[in-house]
Protein backbone atom coordinates (compact mmCIF):
# COMPACT_ATOMS: atom_id res chain seq x y z
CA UNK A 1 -169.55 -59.06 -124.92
CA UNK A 2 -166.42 -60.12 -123.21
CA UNK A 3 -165.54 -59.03 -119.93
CA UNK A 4 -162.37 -57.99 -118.92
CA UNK A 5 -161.49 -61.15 -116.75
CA UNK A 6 -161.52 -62.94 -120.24
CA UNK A 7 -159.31 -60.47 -121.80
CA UNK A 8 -156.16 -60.96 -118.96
CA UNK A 9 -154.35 -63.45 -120.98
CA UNK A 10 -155.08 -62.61 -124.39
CA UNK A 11 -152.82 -60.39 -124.68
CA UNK A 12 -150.05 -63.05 -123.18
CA UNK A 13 -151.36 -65.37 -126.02
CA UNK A 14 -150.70 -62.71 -128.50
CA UNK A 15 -147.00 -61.86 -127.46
CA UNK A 16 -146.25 -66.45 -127.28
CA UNK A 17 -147.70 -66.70 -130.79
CA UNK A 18 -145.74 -63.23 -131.58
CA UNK A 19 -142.24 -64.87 -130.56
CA UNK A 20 -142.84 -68.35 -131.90
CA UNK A 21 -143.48 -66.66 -135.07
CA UNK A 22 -140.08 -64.93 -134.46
CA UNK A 23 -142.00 -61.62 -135.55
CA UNK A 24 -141.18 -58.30 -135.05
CA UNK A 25 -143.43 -56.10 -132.28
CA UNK A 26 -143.00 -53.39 -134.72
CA UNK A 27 -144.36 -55.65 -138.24
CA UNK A 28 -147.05 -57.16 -136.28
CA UNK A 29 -147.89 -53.81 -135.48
CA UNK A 30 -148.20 -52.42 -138.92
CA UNK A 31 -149.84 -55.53 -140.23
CA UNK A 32 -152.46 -54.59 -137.45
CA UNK A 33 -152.86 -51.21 -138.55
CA UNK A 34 -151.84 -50.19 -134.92
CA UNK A 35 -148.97 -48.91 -133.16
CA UNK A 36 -146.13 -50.42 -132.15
CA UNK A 37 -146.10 -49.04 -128.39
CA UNK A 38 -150.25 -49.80 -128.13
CA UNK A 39 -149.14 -53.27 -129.22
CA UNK A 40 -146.98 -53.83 -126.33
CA UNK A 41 -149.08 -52.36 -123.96
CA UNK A 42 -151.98 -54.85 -125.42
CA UNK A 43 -149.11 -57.92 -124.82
CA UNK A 44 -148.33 -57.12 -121.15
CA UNK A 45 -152.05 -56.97 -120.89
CA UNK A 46 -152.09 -53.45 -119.80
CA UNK A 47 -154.91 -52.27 -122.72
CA UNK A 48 -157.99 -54.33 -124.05
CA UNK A 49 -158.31 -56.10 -127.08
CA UNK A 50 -161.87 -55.33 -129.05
CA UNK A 51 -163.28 -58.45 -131.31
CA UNK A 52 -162.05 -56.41 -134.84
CA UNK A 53 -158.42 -55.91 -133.06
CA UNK A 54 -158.21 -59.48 -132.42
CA UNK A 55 -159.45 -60.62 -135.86
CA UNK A 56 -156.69 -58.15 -137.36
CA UNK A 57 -153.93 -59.36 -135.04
CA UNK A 58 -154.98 -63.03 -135.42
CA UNK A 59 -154.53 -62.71 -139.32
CA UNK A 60 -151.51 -60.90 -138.63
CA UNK A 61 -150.12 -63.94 -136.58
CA UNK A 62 -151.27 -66.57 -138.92
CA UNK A 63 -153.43 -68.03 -136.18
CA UNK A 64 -157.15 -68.15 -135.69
CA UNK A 65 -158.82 -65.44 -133.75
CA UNK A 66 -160.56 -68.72 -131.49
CA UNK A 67 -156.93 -69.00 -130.26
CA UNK A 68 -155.59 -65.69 -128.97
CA UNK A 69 -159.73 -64.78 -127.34
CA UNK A 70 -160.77 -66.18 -124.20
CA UNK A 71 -160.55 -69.72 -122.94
CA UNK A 72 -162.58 -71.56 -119.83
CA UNK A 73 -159.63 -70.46 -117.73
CA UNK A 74 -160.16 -66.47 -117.72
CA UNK A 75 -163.87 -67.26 -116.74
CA UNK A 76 -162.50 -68.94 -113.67
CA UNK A 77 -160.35 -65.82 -113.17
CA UNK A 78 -163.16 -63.82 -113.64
CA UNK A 79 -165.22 -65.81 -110.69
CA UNK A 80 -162.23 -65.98 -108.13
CA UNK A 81 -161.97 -62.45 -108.54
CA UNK A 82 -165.46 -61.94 -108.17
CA UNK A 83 -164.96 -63.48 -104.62
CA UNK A 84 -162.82 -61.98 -103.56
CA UNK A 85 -164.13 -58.68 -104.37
CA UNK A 86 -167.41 -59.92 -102.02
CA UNK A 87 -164.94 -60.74 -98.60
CA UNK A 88 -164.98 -57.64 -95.43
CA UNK A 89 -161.99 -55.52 -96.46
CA UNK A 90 -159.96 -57.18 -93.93
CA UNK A 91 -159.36 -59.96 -95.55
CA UNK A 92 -157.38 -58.59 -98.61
CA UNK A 93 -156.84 -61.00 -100.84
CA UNK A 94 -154.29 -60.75 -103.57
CA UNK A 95 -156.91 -60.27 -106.62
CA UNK A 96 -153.81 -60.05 -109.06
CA UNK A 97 -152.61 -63.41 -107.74
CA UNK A 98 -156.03 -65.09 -108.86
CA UNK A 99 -154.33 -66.64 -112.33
CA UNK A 100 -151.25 -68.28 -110.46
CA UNK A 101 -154.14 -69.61 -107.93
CA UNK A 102 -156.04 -71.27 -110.60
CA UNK A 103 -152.54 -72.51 -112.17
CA UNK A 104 -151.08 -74.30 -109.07
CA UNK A 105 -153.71 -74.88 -107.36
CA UNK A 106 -157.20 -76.29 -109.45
CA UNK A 107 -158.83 -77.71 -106.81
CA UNK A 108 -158.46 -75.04 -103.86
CA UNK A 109 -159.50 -72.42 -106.90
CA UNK A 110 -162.79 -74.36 -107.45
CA UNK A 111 -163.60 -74.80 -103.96
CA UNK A 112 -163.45 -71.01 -103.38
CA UNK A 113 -165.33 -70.18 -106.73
CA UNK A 114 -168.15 -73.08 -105.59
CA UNK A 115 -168.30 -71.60 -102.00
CA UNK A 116 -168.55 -68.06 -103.12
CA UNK A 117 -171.59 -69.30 -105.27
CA UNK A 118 -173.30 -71.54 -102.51
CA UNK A 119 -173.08 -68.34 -100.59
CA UNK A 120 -174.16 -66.13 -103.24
CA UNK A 121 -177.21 -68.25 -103.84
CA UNK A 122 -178.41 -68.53 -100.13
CA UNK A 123 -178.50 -64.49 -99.73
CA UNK A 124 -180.90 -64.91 -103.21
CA UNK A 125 -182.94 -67.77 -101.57
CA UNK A 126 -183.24 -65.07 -98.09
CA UNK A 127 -184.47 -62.04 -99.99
CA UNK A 128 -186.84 -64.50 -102.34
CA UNK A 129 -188.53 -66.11 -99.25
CA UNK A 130 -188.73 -62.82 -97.82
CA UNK A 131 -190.80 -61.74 -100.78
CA UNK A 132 -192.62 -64.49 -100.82
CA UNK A 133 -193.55 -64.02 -97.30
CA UNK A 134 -194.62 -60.27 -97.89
CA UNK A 135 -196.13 -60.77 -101.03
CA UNK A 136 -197.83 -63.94 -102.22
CA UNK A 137 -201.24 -64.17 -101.53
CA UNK A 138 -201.59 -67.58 -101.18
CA UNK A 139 -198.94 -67.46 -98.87
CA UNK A 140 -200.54 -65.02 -96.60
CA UNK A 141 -204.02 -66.67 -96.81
CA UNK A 142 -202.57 -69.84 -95.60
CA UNK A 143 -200.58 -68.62 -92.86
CA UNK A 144 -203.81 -66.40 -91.80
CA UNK A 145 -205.79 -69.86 -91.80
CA UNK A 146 -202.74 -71.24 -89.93
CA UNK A 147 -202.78 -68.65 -87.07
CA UNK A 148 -206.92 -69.11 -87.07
CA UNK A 149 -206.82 -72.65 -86.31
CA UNK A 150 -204.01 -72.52 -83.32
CA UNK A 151 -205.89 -69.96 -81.93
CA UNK A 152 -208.98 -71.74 -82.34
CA UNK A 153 -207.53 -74.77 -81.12
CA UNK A 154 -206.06 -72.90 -77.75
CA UNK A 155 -209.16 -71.04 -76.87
CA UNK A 156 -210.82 -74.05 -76.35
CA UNK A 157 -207.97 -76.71 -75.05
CA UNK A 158 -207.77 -73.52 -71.91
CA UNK A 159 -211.90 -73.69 -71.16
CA UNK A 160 -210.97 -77.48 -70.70
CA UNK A 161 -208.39 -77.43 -69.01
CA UNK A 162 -209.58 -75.29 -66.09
CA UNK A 163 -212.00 -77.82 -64.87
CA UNK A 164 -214.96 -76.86 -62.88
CA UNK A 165 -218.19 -77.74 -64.01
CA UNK A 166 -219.32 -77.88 -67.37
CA UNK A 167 -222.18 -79.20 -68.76
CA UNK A 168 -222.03 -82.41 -70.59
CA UNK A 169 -223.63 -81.06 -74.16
CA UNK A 170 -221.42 -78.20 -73.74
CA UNK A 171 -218.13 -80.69 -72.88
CA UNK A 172 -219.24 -82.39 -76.01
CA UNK A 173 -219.66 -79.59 -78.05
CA UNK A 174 -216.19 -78.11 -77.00
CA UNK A 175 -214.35 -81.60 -77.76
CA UNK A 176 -216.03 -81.32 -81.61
CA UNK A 177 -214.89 -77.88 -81.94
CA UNK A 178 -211.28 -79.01 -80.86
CA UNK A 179 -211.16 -81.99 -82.98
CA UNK A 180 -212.58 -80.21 -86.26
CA UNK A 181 -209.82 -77.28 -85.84
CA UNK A 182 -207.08 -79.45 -84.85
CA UNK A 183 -208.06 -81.06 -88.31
CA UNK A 184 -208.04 -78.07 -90.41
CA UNK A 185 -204.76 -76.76 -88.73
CA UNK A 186 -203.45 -80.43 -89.70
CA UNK A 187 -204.62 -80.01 -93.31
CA UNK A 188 -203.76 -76.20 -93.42
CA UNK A 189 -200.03 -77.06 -92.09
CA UNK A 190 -199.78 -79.93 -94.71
CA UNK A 191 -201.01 -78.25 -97.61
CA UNK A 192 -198.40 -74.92 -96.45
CA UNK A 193 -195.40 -77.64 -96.36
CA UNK A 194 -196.52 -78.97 -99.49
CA UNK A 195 -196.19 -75.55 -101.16
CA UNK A 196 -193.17 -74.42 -99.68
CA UNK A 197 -191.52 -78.01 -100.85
CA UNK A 198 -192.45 -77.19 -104.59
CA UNK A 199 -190.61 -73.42 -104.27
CA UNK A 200 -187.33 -73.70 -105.93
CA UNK A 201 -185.26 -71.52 -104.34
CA UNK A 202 -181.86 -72.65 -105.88
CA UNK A 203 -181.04 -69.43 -107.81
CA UNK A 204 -183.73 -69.78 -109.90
CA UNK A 205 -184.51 -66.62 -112.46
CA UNK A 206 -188.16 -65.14 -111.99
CA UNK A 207 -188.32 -62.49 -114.77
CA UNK A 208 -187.49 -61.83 -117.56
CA UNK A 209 -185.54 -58.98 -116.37
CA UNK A 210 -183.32 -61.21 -114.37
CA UNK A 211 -183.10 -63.54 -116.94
CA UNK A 212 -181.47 -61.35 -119.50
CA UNK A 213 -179.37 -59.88 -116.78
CA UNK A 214 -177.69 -63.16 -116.27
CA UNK A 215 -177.34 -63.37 -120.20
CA UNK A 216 -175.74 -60.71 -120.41
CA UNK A 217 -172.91 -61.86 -117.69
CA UNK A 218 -172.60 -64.71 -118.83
CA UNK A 219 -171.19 -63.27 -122.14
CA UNK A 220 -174.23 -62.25 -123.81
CA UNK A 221 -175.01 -65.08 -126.24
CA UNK A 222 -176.69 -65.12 -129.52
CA UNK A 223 -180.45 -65.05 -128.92
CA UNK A 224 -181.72 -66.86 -131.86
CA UNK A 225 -181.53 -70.46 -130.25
CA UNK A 226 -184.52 -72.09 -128.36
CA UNK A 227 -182.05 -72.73 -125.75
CA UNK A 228 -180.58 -69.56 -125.19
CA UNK A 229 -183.44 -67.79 -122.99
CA UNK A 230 -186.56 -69.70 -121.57
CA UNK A 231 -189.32 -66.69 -121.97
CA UNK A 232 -190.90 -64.70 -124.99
CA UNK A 233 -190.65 -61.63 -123.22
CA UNK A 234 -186.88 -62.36 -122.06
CA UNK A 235 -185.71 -62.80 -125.33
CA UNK A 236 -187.61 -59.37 -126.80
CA UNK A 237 -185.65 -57.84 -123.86
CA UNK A 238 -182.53 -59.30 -124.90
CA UNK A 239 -182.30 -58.46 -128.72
CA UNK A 240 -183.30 -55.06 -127.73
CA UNK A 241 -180.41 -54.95 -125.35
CA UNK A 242 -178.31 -55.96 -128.40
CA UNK A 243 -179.66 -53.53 -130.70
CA UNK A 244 -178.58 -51.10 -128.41
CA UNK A 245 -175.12 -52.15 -127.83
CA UNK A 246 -174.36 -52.88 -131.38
CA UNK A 247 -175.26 -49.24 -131.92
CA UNK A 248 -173.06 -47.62 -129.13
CA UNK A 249 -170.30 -50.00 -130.48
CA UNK A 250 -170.80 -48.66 -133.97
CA UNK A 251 -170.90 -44.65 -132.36
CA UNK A 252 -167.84 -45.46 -130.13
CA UNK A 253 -165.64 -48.52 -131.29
CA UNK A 254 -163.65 -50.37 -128.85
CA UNK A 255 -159.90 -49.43 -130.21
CA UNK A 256 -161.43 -45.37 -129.56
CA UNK A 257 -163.14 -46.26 -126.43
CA UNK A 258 -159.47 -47.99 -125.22
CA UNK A 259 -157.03 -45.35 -126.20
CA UNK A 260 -159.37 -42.78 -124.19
CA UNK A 261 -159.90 -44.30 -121.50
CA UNK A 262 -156.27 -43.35 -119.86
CA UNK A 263 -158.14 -40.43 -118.52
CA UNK A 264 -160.01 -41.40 -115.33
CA UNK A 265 -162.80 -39.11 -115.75
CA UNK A 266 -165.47 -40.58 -118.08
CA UNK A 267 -166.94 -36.68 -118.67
CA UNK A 268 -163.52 -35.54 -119.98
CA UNK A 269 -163.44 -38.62 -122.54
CA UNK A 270 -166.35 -37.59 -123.51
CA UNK A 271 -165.61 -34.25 -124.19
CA UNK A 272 -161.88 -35.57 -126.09
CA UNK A 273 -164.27 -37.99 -128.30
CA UNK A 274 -166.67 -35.78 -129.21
CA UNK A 275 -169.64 -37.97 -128.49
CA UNK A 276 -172.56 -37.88 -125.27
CA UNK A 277 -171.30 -38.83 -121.64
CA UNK A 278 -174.43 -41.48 -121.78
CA UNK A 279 -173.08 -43.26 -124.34
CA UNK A 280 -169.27 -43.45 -122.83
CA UNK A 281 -170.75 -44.40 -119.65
CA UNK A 282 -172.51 -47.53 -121.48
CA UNK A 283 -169.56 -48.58 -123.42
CA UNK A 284 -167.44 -48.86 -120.22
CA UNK A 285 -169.85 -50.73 -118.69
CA UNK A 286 -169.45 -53.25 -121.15
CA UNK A 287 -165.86 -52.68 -122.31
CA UNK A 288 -164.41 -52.56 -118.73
CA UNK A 289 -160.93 -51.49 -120.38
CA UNK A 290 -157.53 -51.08 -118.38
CA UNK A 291 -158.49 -48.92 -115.66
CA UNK A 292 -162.23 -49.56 -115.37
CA UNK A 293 -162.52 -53.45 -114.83
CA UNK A 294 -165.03 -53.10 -111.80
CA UNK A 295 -167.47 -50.51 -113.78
CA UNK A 296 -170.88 -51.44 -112.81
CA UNK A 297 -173.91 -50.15 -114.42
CA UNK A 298 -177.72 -49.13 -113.72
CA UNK A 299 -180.42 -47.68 -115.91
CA UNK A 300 -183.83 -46.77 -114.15
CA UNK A 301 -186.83 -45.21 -116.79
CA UNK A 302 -188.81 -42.18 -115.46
CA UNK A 303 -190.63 -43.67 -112.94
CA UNK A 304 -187.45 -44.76 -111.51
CA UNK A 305 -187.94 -48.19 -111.98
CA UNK A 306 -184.84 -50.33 -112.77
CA UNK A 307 -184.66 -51.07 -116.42
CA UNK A 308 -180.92 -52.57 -116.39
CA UNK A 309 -178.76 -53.80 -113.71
CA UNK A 310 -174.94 -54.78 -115.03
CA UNK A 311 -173.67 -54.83 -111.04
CA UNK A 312 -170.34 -54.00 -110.35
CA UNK A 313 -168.40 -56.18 -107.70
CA UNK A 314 -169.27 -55.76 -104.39
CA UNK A 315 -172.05 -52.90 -104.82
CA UNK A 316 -175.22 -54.19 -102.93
CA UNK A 317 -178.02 -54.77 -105.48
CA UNK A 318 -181.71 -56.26 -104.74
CA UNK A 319 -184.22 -57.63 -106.79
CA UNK A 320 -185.35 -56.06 -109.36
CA UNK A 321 -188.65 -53.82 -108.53
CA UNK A 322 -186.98 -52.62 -105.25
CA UNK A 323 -183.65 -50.23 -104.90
CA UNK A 324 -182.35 -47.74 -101.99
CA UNK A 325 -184.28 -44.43 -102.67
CA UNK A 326 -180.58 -42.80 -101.69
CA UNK A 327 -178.82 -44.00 -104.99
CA UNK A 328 -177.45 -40.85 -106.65
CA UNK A 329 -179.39 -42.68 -109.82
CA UNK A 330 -182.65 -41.36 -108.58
CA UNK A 331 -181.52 -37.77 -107.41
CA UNK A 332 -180.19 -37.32 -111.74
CA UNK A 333 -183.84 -37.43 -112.91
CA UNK A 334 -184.30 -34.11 -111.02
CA UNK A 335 -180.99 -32.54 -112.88
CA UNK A 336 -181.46 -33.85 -116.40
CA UNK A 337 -178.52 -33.37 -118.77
CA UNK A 338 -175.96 -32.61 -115.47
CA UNK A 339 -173.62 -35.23 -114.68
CA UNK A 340 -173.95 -35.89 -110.98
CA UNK A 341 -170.64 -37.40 -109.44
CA UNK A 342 -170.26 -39.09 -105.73
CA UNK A 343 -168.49 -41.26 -103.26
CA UNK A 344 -171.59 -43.44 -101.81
CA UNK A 345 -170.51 -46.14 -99.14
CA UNK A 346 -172.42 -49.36 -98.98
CA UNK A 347 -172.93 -51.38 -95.14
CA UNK A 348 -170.44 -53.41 -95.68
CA UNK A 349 -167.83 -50.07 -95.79
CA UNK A 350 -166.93 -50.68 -99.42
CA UNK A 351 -167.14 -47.50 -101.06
CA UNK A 352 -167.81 -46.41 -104.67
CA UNK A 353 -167.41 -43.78 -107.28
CA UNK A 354 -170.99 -43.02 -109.11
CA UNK A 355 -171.67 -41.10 -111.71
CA UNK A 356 -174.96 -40.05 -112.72
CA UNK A 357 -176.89 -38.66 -115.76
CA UNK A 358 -180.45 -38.31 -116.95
CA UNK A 359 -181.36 -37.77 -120.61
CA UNK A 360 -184.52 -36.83 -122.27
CA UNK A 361 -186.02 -38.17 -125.39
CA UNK A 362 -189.06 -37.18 -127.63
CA UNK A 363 -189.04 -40.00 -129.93
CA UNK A 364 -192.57 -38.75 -131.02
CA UNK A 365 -191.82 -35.56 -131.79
CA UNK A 366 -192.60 -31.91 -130.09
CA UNK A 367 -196.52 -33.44 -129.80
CA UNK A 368 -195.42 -36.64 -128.30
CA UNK A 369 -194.34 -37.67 -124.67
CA UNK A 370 -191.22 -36.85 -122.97
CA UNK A 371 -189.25 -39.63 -122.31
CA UNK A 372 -186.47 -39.61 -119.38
CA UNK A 373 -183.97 -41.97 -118.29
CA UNK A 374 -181.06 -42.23 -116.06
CA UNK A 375 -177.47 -44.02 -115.90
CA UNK A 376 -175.42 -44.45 -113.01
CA UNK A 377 -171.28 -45.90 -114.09
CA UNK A 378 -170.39 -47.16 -110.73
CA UNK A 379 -166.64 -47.77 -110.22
CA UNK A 380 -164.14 -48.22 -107.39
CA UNK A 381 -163.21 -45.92 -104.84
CA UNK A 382 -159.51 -43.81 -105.82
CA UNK A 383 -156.85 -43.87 -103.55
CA UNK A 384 -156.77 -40.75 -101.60
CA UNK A 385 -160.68 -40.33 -101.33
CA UNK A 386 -162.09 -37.61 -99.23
CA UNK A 387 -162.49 -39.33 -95.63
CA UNK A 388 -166.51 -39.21 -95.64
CA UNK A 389 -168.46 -40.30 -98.26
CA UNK A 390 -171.24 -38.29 -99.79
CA UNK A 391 -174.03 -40.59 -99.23
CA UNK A 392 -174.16 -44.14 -97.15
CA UNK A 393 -176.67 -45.96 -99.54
CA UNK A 394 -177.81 -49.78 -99.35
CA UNK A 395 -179.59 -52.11 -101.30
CA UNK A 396 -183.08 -51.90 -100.68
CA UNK A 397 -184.82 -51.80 -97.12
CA UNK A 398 -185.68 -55.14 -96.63
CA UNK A 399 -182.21 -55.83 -96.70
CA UNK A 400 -179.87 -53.10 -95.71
CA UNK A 401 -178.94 -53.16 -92.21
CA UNK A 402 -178.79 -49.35 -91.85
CA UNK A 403 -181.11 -48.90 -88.79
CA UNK A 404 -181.03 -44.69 -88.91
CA UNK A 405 -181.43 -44.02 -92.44
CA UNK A 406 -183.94 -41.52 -92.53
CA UNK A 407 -184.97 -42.77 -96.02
CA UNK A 408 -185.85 -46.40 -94.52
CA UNK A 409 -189.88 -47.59 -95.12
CA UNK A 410 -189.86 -50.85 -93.93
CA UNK A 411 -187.74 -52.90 -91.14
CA UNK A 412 -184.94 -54.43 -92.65
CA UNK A 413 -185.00 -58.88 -92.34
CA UNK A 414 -181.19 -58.85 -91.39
CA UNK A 415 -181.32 -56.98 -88.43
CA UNK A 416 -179.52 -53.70 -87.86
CA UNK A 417 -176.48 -52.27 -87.53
């Protein structure tokens, strides 16, 4: 599904091809089956343009729909905005200035988009390691074997070294006991480096989870191939991820979905639609029409664990398998069917509107199991906000900096704050 970075100059494309064509706004329109005004607001790129718009505007305009969609040049959009979005507050970049950026200026736009990656990938290879050091058995066994041998080896270098008599067999002994431990820490250190070298830290995927996460930002690709997704189990994920979009698409099409969405509240549209929150909340996720372009999304199962993870700029996510017990996500399994709305701030001071529902499910029938899941739509803070956010959440403990959080279970790796 396209994202709304690769929908910014579509609608430029449409009015060129419009004018070359020496066309009416008003018979393109009609040809369209859409109005006249909704066609101007989709040409100064002020609405979105769903895939069955463009095919009917593309036929309209004698062109191929190829032509008026997305080009390499709104994904490049997409990632300078993406930095930006990830820089303190302070530094304020001028997001809407992003396509004249990549216009004039190529080069300076690719060394920002390759910087904000580099950096983007060594936060991933701190919060890997650190799982690997808190997690892999190997790891630990090593390191334990490690620790064993140095203090092995300093036990008995300090009876040597404080002289005095000591008996010859006993000198002897002592001097095999230092050289056979100074040999296993030598073989225990190599082996350790040896490991660590083979670890491939360089934003590497490790489940499938991730794996399909990344699929779906990077446009969410037909599955089919052999080269589209590496795992079994990432591309079951995947077509079941498609399944479900292709049916919220079908329950609430994009054209609907765009001429609703001038209300800000996502319960409201809803309600005007005449079709569950859940589902709106999903389809702006993935839509991200005028209005909504940062929505982020997150889906956690029963247990609470993560299911789905579409991040929206700037909101601090971890791994998957660890989250911030404060996320309002969690607190909307104890309310099912009551939408749950907040102002969280994150530790960098970014702040965020959430909203929040749980749903329940017997797909078995009255006999079978109840099934519960949640949704959080995460979107930017309004002007005008109330001063103090509900809730200061972070990512997961490990790595939020938060040192008086009186959820926090672990010390944090990045120190406090």
């Amino acid at each position: 599904m396209k994202q709304h970075g690769s929908r910014i100059l579509t609608g430029t494309r449409i009015r060129e091809r419009r004018l070359a064509l020496s066309r009416r706004q008003a018979d393109v329109a009609r040809a369209a089956g859409i109005s006249a005004a909704y066609l101007n607001l989709i040409e100064h790129n002020r609405r979105p343009v769903g895939d069955h718009l463009v095919l009917r505007l593309a036929a309209a305009l004698e062109v191929s729909a190829t032509e008026l969609a997305e080009g390499r040049e709104e994904a490049l959009i997409a990632a300078l905005r993406e930095a930006a979005v990830r820089l303190p507050d302070d530094a304020a970049p001028e997001v809407d200035q992003a396509p004249e950026l990549l216009a004039r200026f190529p080069g300076w736009a690719g060394a920002v988009i390759a910087l904000a990656r580099r950096a983007d990938g060594l936060e991933r290879q701190l919060v890997t390691l650190s799982d690997r050091m808190t997690q892999d058995p190997y790891l630990l066994t090593t390191l334990h074997e490690v620790l064993s041998a140095v203090t092995s080896v300093r036990s008995t270098a300090s009876i040597l070294a404080e002289g005095g008599e000591i008996p010859p067999d006993w000198r002897a002994r002592f001097h095999a006991n230092l050289d056979a431990d100074s040999l296993r820490l030598s073989s225990t250190a190599q082996a350790l480096v040896a490991y660590l070298d083979s670890f491939d830290t360089q934003g590497a995927i490790y489940t499938p989870q991730e794996e399909v996460e990344a699929w779906l930002a990077a446009g969410a690709p037909p599955v089919e191939g052999a080269g589209d997704l590496a795992s079994d189990a990432a591309r079951a994920l995947a077509r079941a991820h498609l399944r479900q979009m292709e049916g919220d698409r079908a329950a609430l099409p994009d054209d609907a979905l765009a001429e609703a969405a001038v209300d800000p509240d996502p319960l409201r549209m809803a309600a005007r639609l005449r079709v569950p929150l859940d589902l709106v909340m999903r389809r702006l996720a993935v839509l991200k029409p005028a209005g909504f372009e940062g929505a982020g999304l997150l889906v956690c199962d029963g247990s609470g664990a993560l299911t789905l993870r579409r991040p929206a700029p700037g909101f601090p996510l971890p791994r998957p398998g660890d989250a911030c017990p404060l996320w309002p996500l969690f607190q909307a399994l104890a309310m099912p069917q009551t939408a749950v709305a907040n102002l969280v701030e994150a530790p960098s001071g970014r702040r965020f509107r959430t909203l929040s529902l749980a749903t329940r499910d017997q797909p078995l029938g009255t006999g079978g199991p109840v099934l519960t899941r949640a949704q959080m739509l995460i979107l930017p803070e309004e002007p005008g906000s109330p001063a103090r956010p509900d809730l200061l959440i972070g990512p997961a403990c490990r790595i939020c900096p938060r040192a008086d959080c009186v959820a926090r279970r672990e010390p944090s790796i990045l120190g406090t704050a």
